[in-house]
N, C-alpha and C. Protein backbone atom coordinates (compact mmCIF):
# COMPACT_ATOMS: atom_id res chain seq x y z
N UNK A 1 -18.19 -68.71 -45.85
CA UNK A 1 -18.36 -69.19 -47.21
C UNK A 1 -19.48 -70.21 -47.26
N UNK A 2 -20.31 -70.21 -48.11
CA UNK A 2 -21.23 -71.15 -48.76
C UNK A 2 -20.82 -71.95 -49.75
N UNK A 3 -21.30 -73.35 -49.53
CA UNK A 3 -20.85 -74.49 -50.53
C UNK A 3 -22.16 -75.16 -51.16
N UNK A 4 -22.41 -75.24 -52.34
CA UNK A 4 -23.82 -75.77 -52.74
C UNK A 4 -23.01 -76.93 -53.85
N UNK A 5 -23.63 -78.19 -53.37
CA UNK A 5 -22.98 -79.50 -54.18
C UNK A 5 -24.66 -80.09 -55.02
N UNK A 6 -24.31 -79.94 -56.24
CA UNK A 6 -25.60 -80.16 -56.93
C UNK A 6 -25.29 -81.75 -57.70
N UNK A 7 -26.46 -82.30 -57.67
CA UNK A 7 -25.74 -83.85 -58.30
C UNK A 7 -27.23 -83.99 -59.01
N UNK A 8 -27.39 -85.59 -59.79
CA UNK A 8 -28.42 -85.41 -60.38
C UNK A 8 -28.55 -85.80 -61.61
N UNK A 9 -27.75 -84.77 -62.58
CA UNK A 9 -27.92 -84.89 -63.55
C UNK A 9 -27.26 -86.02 -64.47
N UNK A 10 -27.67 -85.88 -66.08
CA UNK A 10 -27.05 -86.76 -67.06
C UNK A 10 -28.00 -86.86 -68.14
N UNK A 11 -27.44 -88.26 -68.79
CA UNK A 11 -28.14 -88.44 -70.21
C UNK A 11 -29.56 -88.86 -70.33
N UNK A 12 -30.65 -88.57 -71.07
CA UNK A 12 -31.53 -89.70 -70.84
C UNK A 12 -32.15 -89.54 -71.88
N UNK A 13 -33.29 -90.17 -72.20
CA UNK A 13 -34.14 -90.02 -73.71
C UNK A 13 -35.32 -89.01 -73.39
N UNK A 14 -35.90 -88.50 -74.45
CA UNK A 14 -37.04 -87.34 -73.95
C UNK A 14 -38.10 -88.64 -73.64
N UNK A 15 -38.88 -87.48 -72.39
CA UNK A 15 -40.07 -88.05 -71.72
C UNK A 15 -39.51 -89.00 -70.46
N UNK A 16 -38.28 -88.98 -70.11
CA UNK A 16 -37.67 -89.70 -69.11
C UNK A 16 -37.96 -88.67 -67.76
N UNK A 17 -37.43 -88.85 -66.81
CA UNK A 17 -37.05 -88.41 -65.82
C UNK A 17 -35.64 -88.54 -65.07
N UNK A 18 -35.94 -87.22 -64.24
CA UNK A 18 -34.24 -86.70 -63.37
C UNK A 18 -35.09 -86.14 -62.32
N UNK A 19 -33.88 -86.32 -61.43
CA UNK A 19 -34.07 -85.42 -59.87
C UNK A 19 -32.75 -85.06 -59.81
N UNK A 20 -32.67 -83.85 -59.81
CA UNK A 20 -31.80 -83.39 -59.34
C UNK A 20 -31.76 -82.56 -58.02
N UNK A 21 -30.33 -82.94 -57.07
CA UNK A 21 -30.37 -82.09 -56.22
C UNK A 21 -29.60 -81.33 -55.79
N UNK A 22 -29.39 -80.82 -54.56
CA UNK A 22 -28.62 -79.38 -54.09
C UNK A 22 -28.49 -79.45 -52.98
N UNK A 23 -27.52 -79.68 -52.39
CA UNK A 23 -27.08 -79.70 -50.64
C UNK A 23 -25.96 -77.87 -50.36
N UNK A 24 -26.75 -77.45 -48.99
CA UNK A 24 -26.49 -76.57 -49.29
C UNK A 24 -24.82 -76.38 -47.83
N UNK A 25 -23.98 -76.10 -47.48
CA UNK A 25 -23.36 -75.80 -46.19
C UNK A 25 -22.64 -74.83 -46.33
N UNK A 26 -21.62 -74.81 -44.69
CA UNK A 26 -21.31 -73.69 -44.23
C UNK A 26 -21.94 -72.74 -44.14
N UNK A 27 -21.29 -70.95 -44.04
CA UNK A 27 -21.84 -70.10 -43.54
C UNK A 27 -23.21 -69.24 -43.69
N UNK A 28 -24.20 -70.44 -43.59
CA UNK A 28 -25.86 -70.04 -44.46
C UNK A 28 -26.49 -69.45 -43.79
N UNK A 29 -26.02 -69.38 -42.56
CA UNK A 29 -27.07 -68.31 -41.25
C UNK A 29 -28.27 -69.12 -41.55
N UNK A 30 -29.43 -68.00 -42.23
CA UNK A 30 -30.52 -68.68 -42.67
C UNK A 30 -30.44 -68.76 -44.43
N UNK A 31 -31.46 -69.46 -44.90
CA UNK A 31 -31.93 -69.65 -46.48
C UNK A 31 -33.10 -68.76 -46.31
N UNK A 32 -32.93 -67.70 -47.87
CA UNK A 32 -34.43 -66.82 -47.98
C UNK A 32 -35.12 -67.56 -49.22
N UNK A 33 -34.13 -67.77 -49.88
CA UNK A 33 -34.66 -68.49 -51.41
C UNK A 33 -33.77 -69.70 -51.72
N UNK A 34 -33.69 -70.59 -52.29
CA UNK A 34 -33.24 -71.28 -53.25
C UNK A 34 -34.08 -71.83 -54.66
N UNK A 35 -33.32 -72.23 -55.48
CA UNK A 35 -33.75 -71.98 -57.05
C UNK A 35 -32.17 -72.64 -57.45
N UNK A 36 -33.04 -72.90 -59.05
CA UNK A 36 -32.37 -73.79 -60.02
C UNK A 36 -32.70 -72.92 -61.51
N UNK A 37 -31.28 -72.76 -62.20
CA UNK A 37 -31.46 -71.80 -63.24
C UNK A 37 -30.70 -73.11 -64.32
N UNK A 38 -30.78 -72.70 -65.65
CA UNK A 38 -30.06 -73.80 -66.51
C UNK A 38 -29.43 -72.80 -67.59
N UNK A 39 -28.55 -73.19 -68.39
CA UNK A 39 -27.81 -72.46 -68.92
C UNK A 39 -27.86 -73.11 -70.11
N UNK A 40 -28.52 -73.15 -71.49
CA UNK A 40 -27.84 -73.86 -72.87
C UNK A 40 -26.87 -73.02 -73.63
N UNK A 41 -26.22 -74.23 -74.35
CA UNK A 41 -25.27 -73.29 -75.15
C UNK A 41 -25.29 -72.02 -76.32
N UNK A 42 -24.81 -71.63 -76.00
CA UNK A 42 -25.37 -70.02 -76.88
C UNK A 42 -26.21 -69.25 -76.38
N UNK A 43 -26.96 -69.29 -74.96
CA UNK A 43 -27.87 -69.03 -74.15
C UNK A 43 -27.76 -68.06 -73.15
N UNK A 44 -28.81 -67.63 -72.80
CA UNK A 44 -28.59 -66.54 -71.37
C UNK A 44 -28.87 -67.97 -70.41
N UNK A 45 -28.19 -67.72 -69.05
CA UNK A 45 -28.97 -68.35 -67.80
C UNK A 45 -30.21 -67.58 -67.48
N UNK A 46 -30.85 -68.73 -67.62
CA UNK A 46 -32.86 -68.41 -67.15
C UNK A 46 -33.14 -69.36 -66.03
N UNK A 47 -34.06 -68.69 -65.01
CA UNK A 47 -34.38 -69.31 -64.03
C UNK A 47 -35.58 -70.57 -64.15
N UNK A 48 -35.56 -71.40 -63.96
CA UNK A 48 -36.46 -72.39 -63.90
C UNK A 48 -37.44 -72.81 -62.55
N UNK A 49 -36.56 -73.09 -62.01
CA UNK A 49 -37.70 -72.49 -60.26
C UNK A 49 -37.37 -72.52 -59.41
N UNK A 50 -37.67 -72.02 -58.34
CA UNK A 50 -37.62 -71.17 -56.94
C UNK A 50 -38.49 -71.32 -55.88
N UNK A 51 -37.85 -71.69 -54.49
CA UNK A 51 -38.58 -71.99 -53.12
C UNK A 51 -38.13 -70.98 -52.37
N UNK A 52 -38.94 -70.14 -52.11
CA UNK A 52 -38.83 -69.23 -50.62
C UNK A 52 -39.02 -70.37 -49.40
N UNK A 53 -38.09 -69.52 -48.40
CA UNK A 53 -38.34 -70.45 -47.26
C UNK A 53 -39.59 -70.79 -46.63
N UNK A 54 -40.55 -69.99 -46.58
CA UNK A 54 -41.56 -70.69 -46.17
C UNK A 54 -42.64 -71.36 -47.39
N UNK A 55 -42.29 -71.36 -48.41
CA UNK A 55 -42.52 -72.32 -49.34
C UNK A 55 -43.41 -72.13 -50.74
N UNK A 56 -43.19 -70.86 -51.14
CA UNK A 56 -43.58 -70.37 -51.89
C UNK A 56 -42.88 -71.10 -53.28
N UNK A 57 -43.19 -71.49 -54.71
CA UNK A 57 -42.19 -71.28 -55.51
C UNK A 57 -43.00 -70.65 -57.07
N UNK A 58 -42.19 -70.75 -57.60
CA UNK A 58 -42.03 -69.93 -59.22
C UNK A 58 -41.98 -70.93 -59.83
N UNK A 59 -42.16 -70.97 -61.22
CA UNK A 59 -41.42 -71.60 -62.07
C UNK A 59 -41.72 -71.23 -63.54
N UNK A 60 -40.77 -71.27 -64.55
CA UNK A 60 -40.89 -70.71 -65.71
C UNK A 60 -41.75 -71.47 -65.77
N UNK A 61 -42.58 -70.71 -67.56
CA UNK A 61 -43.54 -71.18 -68.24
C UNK A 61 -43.10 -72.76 -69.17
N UNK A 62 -41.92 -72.59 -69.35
CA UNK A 62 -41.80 -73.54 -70.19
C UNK A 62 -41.70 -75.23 -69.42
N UNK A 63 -41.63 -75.01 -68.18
CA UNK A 63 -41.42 -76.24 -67.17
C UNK A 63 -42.33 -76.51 -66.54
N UNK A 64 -43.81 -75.53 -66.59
CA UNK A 64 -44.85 -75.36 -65.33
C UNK A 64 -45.56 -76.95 -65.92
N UNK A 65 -46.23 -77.65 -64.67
CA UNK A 65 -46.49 -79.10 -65.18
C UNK A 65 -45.87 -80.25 -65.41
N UNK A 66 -44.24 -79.73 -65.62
CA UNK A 66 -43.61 -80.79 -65.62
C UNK A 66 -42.44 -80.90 -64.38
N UNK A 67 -42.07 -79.93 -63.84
CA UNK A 67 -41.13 -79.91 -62.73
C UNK A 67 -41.80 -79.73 -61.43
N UNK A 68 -40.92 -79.89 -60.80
CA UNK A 68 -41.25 -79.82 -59.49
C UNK A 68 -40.46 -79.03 -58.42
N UNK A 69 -40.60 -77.87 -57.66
CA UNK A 69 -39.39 -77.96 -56.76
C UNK A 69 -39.69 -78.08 -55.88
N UNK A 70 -39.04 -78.94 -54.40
CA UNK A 70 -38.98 -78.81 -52.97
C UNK A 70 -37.82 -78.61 -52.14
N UNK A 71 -37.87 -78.51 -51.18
CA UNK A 71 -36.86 -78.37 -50.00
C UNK A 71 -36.61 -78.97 -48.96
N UNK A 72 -35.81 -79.43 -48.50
CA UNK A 72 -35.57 -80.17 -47.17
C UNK A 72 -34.75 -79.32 -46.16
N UNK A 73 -35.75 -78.25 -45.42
CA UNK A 73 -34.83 -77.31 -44.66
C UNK A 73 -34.14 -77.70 -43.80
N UNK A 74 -34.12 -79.02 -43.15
CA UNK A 74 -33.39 -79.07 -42.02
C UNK A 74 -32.00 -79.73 -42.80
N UNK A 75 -32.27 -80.19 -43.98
CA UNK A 75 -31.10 -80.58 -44.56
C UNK A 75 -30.03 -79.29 -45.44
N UNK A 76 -31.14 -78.73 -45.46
CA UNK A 76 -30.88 -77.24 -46.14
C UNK A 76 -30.57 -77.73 -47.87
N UNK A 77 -31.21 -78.75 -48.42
CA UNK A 77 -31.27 -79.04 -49.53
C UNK A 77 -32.51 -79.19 -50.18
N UNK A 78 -32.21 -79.08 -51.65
CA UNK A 78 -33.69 -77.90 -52.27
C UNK A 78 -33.44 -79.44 -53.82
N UNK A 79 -34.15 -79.76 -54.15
CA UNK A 79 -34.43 -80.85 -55.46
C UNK A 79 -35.36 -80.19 -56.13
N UNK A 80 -35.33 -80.52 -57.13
CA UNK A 80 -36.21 -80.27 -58.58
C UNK A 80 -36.65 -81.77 -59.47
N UNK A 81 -37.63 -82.05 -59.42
CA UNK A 81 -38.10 -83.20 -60.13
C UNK A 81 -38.25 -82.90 -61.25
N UNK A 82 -37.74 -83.73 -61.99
CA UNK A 82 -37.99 -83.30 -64.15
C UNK A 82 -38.84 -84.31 -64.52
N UNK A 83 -40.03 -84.04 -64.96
CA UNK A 83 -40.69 -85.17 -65.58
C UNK A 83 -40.79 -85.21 -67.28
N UNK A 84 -41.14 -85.63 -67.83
CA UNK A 84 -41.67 -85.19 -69.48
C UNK A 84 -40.62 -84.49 -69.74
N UNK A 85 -39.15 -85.08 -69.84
CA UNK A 85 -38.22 -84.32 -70.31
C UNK A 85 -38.05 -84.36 -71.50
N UNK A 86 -37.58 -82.69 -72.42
CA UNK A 86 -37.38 -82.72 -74.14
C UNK A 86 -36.25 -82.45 -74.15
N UNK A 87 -35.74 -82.69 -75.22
CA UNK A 87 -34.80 -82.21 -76.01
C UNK A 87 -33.90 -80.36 -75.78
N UNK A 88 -35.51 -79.45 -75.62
CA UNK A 88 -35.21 -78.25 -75.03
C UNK A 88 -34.81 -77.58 -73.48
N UNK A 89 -35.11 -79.15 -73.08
CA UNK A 89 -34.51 -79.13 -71.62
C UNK A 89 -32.91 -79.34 -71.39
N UNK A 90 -32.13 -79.81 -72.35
CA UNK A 90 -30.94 -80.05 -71.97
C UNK A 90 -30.11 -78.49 -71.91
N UNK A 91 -29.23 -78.70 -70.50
CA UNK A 91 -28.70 -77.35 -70.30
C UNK A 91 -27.49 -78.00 -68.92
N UNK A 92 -26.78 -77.26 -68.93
CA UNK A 92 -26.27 -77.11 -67.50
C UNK A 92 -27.08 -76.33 -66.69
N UNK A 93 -27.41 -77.29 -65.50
CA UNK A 93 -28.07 -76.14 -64.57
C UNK A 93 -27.49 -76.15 -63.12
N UNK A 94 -27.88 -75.18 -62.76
CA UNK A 94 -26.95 -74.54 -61.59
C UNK A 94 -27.70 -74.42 -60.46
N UNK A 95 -27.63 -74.85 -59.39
CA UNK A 95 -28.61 -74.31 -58.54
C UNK A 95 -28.23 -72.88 -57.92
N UNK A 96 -29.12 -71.97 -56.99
CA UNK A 96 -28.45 -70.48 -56.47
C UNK A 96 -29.16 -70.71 -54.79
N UNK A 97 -28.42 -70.38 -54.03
CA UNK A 97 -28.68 -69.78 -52.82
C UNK A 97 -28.91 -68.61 -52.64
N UNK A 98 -29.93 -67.81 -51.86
CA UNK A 98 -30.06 -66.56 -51.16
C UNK A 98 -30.28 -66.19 -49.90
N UNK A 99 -29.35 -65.83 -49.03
CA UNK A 99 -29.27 -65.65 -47.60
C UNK A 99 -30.33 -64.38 -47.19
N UNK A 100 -30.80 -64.22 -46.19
CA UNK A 100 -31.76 -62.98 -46.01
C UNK A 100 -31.09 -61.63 -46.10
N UNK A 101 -29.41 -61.22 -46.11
CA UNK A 101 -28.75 -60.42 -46.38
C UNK A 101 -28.60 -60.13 -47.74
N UNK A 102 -29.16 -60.78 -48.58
CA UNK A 102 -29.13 -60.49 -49.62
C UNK A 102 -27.74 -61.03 -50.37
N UNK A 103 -26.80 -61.68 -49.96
CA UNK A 103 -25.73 -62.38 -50.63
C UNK A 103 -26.53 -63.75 -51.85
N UNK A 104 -25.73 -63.43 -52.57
CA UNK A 104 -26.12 -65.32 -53.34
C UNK A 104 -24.98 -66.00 -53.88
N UNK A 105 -24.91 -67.07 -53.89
CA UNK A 105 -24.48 -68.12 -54.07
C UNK A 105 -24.37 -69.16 -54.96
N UNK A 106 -23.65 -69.51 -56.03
CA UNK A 106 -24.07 -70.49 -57.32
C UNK A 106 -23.21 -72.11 -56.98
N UNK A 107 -23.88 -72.79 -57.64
CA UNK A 107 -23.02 -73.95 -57.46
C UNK A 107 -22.36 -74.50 -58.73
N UNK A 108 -22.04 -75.45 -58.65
CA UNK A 108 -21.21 -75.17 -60.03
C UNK A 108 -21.41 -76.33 -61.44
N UNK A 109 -22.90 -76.45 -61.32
CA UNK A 109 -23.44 -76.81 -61.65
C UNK A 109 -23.45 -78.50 -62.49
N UNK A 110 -24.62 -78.80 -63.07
CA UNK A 110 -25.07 -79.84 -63.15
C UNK A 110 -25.55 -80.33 -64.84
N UNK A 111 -24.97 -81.34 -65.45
CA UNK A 111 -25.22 -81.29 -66.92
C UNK A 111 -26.56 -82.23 -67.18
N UNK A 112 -27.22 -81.81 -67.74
CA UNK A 112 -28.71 -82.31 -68.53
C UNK A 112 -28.76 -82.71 -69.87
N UNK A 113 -28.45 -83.69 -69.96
CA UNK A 113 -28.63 -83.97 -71.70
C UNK A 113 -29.77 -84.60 -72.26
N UNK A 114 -30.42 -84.06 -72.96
CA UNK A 114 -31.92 -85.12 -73.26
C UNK A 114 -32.02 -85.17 -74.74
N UNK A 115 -31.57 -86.62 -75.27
CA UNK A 115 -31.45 -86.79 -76.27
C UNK A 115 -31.78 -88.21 -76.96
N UNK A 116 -32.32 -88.44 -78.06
CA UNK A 116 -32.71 -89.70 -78.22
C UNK A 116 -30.98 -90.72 -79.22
């Protein structure tokens, strides 16, 4: 079993900042991907961004410039920096694990509120 403990989040005013992060344990063999998706209410979950292990990442359009993602492989934990946070950023977000077998993994995520 895989355990992903995401912390981080909360209230703040737009244009603030958050780091949120993601510790990943147990049975991880190796990490192929990790990524951070957010969920608003009434919403699909959409991915926001993504680190391949050797260090590739993604990130939606609506975050490019203002986020950040990295990884700490030996910790096997993956952060996302929020800068220039709006209003359209508030969501629960979740981080995901992906093992090279192709299993994944959600954590159980993390609340974002950005509100004045």
């Amino acid at each position: 079993q895989v355990q992903l403990v995401e912390s981080g989040g909360g209230l703040v005013q737009p244009g603030s900042s958050l780091r949120l992060s993601c510790a990943a344990s147990g049975n991880i063999l190796s990490v192929k991907r990790m990524g951070w998706y957010r969920q608003a209410p009434g919403k699909q979950r959409e991915l926001v961004a993504a680190i391949t292990s050797g260090g590739s990442t993604n990130y939606a359009d609506s975050v490019t410039g203002r986020f950040t993602i990295s990884r700490d492989n030996a910790k096997n934990t993956v952060y996302l920096q929020m800068n220039s946070l709006k209003p359209d950023d508030t969501a629960v977000y979740y981080c995901h694990l992906t093992r090279p077998d192709g299993l994944g993994y959600w954590g159980q995520g993390t609340q974002v509120t950005v509100s004045s």
